[in-house]
PDB file of N, CA and C in Angstrom:
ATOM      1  N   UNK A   1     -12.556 -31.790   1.936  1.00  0.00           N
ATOM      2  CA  UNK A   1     -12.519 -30.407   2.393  1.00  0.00           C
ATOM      3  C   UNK A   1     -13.950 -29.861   2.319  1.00  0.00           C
ATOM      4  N   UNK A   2     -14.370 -29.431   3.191  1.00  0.00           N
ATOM      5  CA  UNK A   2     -15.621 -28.797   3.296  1.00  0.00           C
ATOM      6  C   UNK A   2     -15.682 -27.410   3.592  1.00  0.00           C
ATOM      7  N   UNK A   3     -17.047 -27.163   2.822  1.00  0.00           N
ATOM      8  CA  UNK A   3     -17.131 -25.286   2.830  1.00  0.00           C
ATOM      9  C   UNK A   3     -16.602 -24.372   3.914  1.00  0.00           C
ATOM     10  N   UNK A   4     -16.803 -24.756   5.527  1.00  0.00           N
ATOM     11  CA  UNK A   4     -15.760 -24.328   6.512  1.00  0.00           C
ATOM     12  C   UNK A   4     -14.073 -24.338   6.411  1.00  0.00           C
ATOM     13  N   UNK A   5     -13.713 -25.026   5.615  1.00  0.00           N
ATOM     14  CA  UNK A   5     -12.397 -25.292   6.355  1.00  0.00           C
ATOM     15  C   UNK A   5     -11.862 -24.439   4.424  1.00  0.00           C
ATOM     16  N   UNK A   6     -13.046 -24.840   3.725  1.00  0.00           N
ATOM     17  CA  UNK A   6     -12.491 -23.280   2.285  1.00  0.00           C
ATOM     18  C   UNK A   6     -12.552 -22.217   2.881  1.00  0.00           C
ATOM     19  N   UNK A   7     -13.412 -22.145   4.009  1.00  0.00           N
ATOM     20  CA  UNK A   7     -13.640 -20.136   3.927  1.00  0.00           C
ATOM     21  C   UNK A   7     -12.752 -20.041   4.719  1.00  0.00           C
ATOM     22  N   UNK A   8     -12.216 -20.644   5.715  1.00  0.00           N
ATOM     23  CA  UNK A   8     -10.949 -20.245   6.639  1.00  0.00           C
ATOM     24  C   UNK A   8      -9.308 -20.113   5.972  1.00  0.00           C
ATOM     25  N   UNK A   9      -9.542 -21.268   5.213  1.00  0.00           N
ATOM     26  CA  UNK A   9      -8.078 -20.731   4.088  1.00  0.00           C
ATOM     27  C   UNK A   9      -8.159 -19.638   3.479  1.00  0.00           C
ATOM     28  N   UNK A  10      -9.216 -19.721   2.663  1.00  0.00           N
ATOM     29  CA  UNK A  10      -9.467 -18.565   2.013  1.00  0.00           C
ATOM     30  C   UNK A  10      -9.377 -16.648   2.907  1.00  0.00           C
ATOM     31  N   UNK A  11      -9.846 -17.032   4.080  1.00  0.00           N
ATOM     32  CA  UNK A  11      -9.633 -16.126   4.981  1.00  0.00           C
ATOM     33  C   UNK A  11      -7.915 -16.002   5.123  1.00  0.00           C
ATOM     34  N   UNK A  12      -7.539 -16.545   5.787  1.00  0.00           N
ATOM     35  CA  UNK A  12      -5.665 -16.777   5.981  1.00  0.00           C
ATOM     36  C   UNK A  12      -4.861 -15.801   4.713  1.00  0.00           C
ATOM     37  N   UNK A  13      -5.553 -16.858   3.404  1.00  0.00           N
ATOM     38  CA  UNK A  13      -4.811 -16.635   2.306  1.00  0.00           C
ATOM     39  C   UNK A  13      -4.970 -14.975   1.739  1.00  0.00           C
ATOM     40  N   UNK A  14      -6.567 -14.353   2.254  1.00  0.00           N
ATOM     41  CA  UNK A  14      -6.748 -12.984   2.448  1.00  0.00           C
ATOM     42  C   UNK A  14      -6.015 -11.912   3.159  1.00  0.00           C
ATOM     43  N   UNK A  15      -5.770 -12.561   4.267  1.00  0.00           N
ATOM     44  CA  UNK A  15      -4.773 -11.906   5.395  1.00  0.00           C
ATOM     45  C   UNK A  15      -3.622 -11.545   5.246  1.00  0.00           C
ATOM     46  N   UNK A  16      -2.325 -12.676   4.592  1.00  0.00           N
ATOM     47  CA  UNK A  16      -1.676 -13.006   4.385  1.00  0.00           C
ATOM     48  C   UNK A  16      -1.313 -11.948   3.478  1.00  0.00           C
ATOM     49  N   UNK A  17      -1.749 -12.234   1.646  1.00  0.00           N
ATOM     50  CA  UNK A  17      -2.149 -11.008   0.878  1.00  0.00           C
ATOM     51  C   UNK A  17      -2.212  -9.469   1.078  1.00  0.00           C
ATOM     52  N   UNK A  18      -3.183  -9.024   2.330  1.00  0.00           N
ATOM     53  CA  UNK A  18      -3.414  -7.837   2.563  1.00  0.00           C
ATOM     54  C   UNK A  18      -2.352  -7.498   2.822  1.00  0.00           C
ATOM     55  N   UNK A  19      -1.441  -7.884   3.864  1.00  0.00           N
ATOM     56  CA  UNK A  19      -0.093  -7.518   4.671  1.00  0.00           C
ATOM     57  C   UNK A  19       1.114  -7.418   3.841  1.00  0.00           C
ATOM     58  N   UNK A  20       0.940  -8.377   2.303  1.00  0.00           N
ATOM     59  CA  UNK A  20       2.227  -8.357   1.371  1.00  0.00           C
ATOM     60  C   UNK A  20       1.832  -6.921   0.351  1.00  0.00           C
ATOM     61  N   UNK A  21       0.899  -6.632   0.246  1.00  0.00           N
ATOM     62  CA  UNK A  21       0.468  -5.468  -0.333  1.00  0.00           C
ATOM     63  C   UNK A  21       0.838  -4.005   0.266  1.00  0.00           C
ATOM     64  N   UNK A  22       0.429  -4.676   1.794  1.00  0.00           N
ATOM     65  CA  UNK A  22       0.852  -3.345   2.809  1.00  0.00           C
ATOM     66  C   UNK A  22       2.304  -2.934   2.674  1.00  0.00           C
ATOM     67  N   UNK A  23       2.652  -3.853   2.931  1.00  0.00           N
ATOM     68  CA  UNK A  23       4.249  -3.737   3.208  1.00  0.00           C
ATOM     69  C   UNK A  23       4.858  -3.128   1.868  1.00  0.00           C
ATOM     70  N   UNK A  24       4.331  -4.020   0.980  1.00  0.00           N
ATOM     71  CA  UNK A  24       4.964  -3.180  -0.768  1.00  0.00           C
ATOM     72  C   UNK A  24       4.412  -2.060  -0.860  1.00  0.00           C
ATOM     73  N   UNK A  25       3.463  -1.368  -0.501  1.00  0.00           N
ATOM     74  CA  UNK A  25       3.068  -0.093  -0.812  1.00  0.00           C
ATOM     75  C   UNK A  25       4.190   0.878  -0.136  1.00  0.00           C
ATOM     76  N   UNK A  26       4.202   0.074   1.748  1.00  0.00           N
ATOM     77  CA  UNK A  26       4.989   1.094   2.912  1.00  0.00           C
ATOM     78  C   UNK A  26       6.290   1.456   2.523  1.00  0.00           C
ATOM     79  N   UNK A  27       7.027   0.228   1.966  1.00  0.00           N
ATOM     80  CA  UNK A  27       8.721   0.531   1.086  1.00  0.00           C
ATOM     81  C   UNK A  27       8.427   1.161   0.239  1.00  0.00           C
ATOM     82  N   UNK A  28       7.414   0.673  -0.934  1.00  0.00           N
ATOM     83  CA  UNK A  28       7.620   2.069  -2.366  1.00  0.00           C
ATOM     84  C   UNK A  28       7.435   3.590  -1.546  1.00  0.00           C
ATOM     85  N   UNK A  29       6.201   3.993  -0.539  1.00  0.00           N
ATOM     86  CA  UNK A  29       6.410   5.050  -0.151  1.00  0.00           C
ATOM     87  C   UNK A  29       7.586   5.876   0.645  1.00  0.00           C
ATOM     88  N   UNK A  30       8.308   4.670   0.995  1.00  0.00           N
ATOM     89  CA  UNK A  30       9.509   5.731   2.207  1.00  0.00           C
ATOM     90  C   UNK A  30      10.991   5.177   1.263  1.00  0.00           C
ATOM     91  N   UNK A  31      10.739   4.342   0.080  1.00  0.00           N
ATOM     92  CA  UNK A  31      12.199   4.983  -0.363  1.00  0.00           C
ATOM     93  C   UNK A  31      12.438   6.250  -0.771  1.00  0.00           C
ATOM     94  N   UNK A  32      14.039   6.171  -0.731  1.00  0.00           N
ATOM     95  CA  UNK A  32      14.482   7.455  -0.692  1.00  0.00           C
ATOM     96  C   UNK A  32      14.179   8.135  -2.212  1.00  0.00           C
ATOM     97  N   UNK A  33      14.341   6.827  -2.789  1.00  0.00           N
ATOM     98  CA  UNK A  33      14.132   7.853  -4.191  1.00  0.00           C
ATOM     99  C   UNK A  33      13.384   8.348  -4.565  1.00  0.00           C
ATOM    100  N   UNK A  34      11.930   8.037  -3.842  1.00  0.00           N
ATOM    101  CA  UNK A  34      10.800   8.858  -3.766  1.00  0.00           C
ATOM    102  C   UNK A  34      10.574  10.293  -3.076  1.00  0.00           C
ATOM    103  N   UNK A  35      11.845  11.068  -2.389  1.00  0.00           N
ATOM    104  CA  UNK A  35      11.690  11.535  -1.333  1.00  0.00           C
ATOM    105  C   UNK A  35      11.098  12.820  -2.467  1.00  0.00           C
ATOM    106  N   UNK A  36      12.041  13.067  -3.622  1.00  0.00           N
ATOM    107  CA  UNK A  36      11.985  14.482  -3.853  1.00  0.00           C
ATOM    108  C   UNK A  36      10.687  14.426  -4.641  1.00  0.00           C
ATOM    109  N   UNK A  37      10.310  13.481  -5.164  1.00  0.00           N
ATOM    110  CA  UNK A  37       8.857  13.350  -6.054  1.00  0.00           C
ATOM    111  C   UNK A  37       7.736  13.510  -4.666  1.00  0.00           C
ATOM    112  N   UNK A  38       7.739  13.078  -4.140  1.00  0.00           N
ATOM    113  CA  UNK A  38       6.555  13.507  -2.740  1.00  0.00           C
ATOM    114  C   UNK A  38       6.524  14.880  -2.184  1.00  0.00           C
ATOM    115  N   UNK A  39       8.157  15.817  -2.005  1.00  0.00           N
ATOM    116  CA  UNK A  39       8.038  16.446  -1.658  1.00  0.00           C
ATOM    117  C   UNK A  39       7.441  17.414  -2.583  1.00  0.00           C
ATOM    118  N   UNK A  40       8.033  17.533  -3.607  1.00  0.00           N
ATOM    119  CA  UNK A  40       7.283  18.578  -4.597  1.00  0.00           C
ATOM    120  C   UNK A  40       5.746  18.185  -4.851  1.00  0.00           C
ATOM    121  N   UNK A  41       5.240  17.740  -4.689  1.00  0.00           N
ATOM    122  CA  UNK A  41       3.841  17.242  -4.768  1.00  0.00           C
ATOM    123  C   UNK A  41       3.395  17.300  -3.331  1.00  0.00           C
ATOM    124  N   UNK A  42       4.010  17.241  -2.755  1.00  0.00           N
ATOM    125  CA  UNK A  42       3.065  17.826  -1.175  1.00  0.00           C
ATOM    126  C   UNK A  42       3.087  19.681  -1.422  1.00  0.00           C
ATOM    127  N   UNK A  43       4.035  20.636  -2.120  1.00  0.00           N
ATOM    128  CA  UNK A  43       3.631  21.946  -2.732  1.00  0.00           C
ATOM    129  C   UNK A  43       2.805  22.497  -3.451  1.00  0.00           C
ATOM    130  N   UNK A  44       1.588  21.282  -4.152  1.00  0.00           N
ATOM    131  CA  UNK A  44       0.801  21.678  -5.152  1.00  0.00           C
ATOM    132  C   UNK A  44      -0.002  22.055  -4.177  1.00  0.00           C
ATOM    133  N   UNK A  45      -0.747  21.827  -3.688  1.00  0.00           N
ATOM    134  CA  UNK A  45      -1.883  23.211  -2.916  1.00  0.00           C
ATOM    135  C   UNK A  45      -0.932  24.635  -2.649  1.00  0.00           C
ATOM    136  N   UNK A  46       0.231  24.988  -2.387  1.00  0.00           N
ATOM    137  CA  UNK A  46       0.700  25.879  -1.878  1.00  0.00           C
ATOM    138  C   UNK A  46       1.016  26.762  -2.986  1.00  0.00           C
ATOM    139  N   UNK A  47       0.669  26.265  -4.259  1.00  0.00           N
ATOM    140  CA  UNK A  47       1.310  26.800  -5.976  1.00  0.00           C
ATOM    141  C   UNK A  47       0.428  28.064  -6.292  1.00  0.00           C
ATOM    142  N   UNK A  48       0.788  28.768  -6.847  1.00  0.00           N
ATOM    143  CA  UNK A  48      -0.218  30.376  -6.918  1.00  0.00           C
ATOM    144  C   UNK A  48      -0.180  30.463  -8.679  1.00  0.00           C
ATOM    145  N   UNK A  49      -0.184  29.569  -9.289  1.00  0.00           N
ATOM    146  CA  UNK A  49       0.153  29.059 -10.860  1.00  0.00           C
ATOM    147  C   UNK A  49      -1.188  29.139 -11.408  1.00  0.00           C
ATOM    148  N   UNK A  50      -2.519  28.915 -10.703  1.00  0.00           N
ATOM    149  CA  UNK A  50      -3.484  29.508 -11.485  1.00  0.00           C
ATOM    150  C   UNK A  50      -3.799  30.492 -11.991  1.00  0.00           C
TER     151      UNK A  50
END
């Protein structure tokens, strides 16, 4: 195996990675059970509590 054919796996195996990360972030954000914790936290700029 030579230094080309490491950096191209290594590339793949980067790719690959990025997209399993993506995807686990995209479900933790749009379950439902997250809905009411996001929504109340999308109200903190709108809070007059200072």
């Amino acid at each position: 195996m030579n230094l080309q054919m490491l950096g191209e796996l290594l590339s793949s195996i980067w790719t690959i990675w990025a997209i399993v990360v993506f995807a686990g972030i995209a479900f933790w954000a749009w379950r439902p059970k997250n809905r009411r914790r996001f929504e109340k936290d999308s109200r903190i700029p709108l809070n007059d509590d200072c």
